[in-house]
Protein backbone atom coordinates (compact mmCIF):
# COMPACT_ATOMS: atom_id res chain seq x y z
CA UNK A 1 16.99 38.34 -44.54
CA UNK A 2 13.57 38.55 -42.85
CA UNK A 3 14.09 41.80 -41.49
CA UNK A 4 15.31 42.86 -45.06
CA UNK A 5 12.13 42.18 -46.25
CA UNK A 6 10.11 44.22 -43.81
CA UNK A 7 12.21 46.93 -44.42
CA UNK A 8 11.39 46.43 -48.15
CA UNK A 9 7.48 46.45 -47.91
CA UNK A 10 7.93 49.33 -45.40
CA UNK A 11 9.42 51.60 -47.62
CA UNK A 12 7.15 50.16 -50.98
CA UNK A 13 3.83 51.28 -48.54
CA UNK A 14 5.63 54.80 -48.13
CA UNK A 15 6.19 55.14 -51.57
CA UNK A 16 2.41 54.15 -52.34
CA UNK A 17 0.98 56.29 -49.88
CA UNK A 18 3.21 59.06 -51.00
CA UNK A 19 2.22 58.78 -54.57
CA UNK A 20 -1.41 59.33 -54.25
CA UNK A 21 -1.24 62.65 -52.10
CA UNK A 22 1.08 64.48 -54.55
CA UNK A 23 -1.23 63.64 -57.41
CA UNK A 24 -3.92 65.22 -55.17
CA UNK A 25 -1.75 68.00 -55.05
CA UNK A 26 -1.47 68.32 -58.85
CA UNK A 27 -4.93 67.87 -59.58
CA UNK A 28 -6.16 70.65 -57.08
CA UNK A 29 -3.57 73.41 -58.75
CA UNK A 30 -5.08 72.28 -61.55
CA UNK A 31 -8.28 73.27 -60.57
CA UNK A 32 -7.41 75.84 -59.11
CA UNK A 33 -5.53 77.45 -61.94
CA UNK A 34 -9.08 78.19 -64.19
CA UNK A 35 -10.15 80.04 -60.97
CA UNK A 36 -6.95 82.28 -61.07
CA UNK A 37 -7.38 83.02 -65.16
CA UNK A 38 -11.00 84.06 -64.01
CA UNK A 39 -9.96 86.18 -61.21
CA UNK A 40 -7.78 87.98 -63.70
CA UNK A 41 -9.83 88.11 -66.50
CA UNK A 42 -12.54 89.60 -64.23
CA UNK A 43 -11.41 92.78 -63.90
CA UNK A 44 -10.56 93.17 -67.52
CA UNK A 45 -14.07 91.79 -68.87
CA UNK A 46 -15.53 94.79 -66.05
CA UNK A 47 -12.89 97.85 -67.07
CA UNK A 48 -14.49 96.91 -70.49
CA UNK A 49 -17.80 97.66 -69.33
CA UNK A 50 -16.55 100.40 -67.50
CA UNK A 51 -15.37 102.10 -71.04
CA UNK A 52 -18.43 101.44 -72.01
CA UNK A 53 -20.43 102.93 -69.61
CA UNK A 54 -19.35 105.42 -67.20
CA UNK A 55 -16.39 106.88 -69.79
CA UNK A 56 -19.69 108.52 -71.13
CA UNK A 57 -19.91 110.63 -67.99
CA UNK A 58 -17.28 113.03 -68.92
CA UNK A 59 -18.76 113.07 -72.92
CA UNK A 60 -22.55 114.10 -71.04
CA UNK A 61 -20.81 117.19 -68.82
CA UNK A 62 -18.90 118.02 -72.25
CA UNK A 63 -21.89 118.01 -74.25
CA UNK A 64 -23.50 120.15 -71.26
CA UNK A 65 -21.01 122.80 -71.53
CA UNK A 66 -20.89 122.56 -74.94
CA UNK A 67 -23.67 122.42 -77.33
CA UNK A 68 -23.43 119.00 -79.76
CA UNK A 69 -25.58 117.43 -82.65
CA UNK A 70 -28.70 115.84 -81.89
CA UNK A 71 -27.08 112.31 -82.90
CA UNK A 72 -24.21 112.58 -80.80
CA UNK A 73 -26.73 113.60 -77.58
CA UNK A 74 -29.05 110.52 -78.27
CA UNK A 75 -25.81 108.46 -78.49
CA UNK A 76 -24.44 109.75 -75.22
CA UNK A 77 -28.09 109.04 -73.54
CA UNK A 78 -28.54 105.59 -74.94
CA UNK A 79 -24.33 104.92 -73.21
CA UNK A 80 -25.38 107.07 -70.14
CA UNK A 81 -28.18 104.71 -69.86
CA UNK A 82 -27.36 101.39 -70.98
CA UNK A 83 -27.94 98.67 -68.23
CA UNK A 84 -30.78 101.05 -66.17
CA UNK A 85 -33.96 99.77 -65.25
CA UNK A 86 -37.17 101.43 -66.93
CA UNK A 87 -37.66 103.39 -63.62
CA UNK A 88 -33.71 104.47 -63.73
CA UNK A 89 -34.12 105.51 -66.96
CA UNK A 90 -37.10 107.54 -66.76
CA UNK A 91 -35.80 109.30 -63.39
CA UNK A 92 -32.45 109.71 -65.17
CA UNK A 93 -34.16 111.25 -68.03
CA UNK A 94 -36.26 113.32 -66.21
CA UNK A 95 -33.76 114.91 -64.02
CA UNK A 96 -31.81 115.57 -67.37
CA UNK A 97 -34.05 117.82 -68.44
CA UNK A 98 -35.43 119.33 -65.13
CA UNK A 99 -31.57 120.52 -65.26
CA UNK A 100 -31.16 121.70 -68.99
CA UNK A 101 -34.47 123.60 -68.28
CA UNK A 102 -33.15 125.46 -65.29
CA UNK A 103 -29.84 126.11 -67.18
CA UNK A 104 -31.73 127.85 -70.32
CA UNK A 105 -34.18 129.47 -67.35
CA UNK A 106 -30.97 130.99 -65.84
CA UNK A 107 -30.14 132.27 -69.24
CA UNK A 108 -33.00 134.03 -70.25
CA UNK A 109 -33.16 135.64 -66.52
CA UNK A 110 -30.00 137.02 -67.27
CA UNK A 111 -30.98 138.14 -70.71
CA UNK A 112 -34.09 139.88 -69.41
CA UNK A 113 -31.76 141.39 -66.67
CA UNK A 114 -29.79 143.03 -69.47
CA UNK A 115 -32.45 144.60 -70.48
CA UNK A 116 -35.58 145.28 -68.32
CA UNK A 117 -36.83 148.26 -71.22
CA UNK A 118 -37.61 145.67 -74.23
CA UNK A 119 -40.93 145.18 -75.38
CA UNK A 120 -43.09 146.11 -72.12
CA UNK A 121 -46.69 147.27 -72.64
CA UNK A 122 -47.79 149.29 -69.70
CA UNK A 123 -50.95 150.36 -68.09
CA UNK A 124 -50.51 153.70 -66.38
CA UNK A 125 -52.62 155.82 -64.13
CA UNK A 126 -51.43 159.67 -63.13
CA UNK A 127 -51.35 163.40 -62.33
CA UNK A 128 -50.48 166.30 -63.96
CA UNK A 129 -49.04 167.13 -67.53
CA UNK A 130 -48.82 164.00 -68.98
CA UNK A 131 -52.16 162.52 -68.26
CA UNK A 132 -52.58 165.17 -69.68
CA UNK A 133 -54.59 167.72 -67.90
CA UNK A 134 -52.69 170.71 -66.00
CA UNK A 135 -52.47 174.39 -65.53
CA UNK A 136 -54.00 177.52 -63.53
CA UNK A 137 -50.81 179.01 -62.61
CA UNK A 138 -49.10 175.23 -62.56
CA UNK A 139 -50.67 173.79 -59.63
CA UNK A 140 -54.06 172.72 -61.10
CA UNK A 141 -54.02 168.71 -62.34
CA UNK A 142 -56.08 166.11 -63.79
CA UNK A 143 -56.85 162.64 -63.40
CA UNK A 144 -55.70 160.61 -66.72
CA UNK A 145 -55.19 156.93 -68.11
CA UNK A 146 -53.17 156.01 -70.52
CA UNK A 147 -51.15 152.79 -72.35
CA UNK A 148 -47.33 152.90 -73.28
CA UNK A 149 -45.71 150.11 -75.62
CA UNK A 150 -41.66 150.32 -75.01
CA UNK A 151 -40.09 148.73 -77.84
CA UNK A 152 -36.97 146.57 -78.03
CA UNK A 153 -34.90 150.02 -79.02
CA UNK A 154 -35.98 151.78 -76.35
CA UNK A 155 -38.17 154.02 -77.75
CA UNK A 156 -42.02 153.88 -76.26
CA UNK A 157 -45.01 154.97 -77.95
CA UNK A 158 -47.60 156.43 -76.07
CA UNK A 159 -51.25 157.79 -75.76
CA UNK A 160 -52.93 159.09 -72.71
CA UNK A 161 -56.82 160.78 -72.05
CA UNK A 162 -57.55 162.91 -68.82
CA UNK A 163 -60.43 164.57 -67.57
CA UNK A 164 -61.51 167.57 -65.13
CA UNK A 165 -63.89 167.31 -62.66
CA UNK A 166 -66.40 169.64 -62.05
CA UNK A 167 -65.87 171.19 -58.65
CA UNK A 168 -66.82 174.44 -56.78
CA UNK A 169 -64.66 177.52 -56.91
CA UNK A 170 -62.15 177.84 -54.34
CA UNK A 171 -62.77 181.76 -53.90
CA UNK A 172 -66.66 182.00 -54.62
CA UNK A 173 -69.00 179.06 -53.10
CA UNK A 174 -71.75 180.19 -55.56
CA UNK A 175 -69.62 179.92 -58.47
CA UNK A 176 -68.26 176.39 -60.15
CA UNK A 177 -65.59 175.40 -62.21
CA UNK A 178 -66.30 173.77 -65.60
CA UNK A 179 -64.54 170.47 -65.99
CA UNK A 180 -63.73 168.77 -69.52
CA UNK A 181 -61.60 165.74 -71.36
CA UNK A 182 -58.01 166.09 -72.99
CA UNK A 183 -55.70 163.58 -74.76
CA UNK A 184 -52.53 163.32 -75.53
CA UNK A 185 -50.04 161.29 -77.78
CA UNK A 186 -45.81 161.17 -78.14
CA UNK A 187 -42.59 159.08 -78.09
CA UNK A 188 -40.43 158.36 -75.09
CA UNK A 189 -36.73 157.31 -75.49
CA UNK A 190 -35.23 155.17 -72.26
CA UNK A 191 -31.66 155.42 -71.21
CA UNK A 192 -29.85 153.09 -68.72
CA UNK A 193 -31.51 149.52 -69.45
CA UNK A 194 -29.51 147.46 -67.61
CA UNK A 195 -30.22 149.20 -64.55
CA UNK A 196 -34.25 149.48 -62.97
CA UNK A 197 -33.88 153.39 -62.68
CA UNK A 198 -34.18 154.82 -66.28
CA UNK A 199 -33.65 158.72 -67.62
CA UNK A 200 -35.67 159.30 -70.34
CA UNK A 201 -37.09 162.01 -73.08
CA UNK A 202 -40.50 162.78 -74.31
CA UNK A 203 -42.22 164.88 -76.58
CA UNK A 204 -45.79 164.91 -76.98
CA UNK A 205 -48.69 166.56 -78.55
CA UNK A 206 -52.49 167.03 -77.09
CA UNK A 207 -53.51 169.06 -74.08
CA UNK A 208 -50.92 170.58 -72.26
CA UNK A 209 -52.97 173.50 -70.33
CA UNK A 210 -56.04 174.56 -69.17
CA UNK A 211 -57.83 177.68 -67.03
CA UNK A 212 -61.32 179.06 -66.66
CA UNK A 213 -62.88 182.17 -67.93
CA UNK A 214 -63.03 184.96 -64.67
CA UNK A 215 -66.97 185.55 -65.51
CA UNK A 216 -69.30 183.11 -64.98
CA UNK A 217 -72.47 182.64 -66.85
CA UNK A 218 -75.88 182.72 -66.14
CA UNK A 219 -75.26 179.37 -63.97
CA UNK A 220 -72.68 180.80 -62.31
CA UNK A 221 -70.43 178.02 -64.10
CA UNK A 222 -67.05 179.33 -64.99
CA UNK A 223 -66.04 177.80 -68.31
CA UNK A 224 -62.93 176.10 -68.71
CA UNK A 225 -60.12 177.03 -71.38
CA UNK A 226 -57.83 174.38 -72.85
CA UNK A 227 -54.99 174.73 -74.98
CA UNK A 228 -53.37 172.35 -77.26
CA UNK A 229 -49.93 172.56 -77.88
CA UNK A 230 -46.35 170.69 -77.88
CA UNK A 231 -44.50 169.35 -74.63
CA UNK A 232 -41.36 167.97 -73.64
CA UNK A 233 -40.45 166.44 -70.93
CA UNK A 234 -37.05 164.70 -69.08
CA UNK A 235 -38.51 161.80 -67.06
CA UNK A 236 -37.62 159.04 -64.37
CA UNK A 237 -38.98 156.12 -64.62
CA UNK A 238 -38.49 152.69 -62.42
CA UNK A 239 -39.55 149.40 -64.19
CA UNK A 240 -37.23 145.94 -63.23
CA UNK A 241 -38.31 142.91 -64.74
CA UNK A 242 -41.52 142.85 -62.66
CA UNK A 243 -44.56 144.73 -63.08
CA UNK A 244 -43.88 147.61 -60.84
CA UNK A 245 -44.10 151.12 -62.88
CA UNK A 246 -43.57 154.45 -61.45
CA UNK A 247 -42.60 157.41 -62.85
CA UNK A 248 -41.62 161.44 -62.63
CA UNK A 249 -41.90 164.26 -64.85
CA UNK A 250 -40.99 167.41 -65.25
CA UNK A 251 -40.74 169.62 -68.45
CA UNK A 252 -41.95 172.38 -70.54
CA UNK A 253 -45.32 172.98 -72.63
CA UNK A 254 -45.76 175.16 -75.72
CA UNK A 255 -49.07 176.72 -76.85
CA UNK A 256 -48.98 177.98 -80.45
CA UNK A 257 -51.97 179.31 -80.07
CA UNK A 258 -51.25 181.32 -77.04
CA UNK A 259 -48.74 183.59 -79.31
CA UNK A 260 -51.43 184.17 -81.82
CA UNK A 261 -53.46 187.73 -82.30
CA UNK A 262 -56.44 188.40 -79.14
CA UNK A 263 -59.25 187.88 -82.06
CA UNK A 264 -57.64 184.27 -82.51
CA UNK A 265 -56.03 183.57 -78.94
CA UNK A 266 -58.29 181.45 -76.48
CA UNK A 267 -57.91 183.36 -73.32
CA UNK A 268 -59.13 186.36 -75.14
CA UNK A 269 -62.94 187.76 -76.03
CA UNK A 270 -64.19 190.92 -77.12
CA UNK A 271 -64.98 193.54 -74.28
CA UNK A 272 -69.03 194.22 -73.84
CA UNK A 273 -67.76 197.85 -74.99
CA UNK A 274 -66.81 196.64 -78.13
CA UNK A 275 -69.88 196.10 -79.43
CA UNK A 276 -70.82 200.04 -79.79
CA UNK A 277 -67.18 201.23 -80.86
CA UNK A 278 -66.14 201.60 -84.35
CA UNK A 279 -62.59 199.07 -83.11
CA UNK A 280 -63.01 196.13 -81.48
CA UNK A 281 -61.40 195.33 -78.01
CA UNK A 282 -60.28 192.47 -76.33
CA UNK A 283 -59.53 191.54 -72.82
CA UNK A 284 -58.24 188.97 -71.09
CA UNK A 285 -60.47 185.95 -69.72
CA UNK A 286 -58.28 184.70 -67.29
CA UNK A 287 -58.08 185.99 -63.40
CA UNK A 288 -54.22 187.43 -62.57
CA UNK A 289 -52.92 187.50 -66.22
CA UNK A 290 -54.23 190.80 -68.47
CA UNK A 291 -52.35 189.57 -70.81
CA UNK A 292 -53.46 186.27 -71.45
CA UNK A 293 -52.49 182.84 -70.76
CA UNK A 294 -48.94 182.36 -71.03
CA UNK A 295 -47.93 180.57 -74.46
CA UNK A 296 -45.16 178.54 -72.76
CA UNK A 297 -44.46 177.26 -68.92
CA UNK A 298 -43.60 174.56 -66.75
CA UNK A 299 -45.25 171.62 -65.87
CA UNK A 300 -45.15 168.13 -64.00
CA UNK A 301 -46.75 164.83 -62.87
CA UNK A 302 -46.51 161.43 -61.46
CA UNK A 303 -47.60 158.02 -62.91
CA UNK A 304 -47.44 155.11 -61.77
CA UNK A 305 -48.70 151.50 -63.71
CA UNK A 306 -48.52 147.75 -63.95
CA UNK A 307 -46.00 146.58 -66.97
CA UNK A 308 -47.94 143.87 -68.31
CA UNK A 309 -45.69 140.43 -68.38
CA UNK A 310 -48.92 138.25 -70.34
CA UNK A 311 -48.77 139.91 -73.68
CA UNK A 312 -45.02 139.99 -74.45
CA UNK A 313 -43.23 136.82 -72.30
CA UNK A 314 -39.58 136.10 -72.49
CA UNK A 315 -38.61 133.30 -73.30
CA UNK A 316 -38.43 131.44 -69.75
CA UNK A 317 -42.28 132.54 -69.68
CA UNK A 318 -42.50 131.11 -72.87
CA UNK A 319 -41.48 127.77 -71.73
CA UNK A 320 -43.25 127.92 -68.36
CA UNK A 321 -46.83 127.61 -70.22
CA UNK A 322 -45.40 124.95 -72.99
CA UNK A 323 -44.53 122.97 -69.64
CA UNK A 324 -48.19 123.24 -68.53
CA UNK A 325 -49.17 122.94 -71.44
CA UNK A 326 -47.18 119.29 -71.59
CA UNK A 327 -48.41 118.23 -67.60
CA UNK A 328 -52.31 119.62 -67.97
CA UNK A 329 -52.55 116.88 -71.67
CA UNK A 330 -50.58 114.52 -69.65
CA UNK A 331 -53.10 114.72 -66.33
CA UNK A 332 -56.36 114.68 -68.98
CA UNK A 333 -54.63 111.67 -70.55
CA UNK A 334 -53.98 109.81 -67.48
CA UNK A 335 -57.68 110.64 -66.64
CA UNK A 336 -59.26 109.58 -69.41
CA UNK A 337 -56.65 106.11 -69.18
CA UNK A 338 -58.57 105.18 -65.31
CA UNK A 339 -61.83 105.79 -66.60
């Protein structure tokens, strides 16, 4: 009986003992459970954010590639954004636009590559025909200036003055040569703009030829003997998208007045004979040609220039000075802020 009893509170302590340490157990997988719904809700709560933030990634490369309304860009900012700092934004910002800025840059480089002829205003220095002095037998040239404005068709306007010097005759040290001024104005046509070596056409009126009178005067100063008349010319040109200018012609001159009657034709005057005969005479005032200067010939020159850039910017030029523009008010703001 005794040892029934034993047995009896034996087995009552197990089951007491037991009791307590499954309940302990059940209460931690209790507690534990709200841990595991977090866990799993976690990553759903973030893959929301995640839609909500970086799925705008793809929509700001889009937008890049393809141009959108002005709402939809501030939208895609604001998402692109959300959750920055200030300093994250502004550097986010800023980049943004450092990179649209190269992209239209990039564009407008490749527009001006397409066409390097399009409103260009040039400054040109030269020899020869078209600046615009040149003759005696074709080897004699002046020193000229002029100014060329291309337009965006490809046809150029210009105007040009050159001068003579006066120098000393070649043949006679006692003698000199008369010098003098001549002009010129015309229309050039460019070929070839996509490409910095350009065939062109000119014609041109002004001075297009000049020689001195054989007999001196009382100075021993031979006079000079210009000719206007009408010129055309095939030329080669090189002008890129940078300043550099340089450019050959070669062409033809004709002298109207050259063809006319020896009472009305420069390079002729009346004979010192003349002036006792009953029919006046006329020679020839030039040295090698008796009968006169020739009314048509062939002539050439060089020119080079600087294509100014300042006066007619493209548009990446354009945008270049606004952004100056922008920094220099910033700086005198930020200045006038410290003080």
């Amino acid at each position: 009986m005794l040892k029934k009893l034993l047995l009896l509170l034996c087995l009552a302590s197990l089951v007491a003992w037991a009791a307590p340490s499954k309940g302990r157990k059940a209460s931690m997988k209790k507690k534990a459970a709200p841990v595991a719904e977090k866990t799993v809700e976690a990553p759903a709560a973030s893959a929301a954010d995640a839609a909500d933030g970086f799925m705008s990634a793809p929509e700001s490369s889009s937008a890049a590639a393809n141009p959108v309304a002005d709402d939809d860009e501030e939208e895609s900012v604001e998402q692109s954004t959300a959750g920055m700092t200030a300093a994250q934004r502004t550097d986010f910002l800023s980049r943004k636009k450092f990179e649209e800025e190269q992209r239209l840059d990039e564009y407008a480089n490749s527009e001006r590559r397409r066409d390097w002829l399009k409103d260009r205003l040039i400054f040109e220095v030269g020899l020869g025909s078209r600046m615009p002095f040149m003759g005696e037998s074709g080897m004699g040239m002046g020193l000229g200036a002029g100014i060329e404005y291309i337009t965006r068709w490809h046809v150029a306007a210009f105007a040009s003055f050159g001068m003579l010097p006066k120098v000393k005759d070649s043949e006679f040290d006692y003698m000199k040569l008369e010098g003098g001024t001549g002009y010129k104005i015309g229309l050039n046509y460019y070929f070839f703009p996509k490409i910095p070596i350009h065939l062109g056409l000119s014609a041109s009126y002004g001075t297009v030829y000049f020689d001195h009178d054989m007999e001196p005067d009382e100075d021993g100063l031979r006079s000079l003997i210009s000719v206007k008349g009408y010129q055309f010319d095939i030329l080669i040109t090189y002008l890129s998208n940078e300043w550099y200018y340089l450019q050959f012609s070669f062409g033809m001159y004709y002298a109207p007045d050259l063809k006319k009657a020896p009472e009305n034709n420069p390079s002729f005057k009346k004979t010192k004979d003349s002036q006792t005969d009953a029919v006046d005479t006329y020679a020839s005032r030039v040295v090698g040609k008796p009968n006169g200067m020739d009314s048509k010939g062939i002539v050439f020159g060089i020119t080079i220039g600087y294509a100014l850039p300042e006066f007619f910017p493209d548009d990446t030029e354009k945008r270049r000075r606004q952004r100056e523009k922008e920094r220099n008010k910033a700086a005198a703001g930020t200045s006038a802020w410290n003080r």
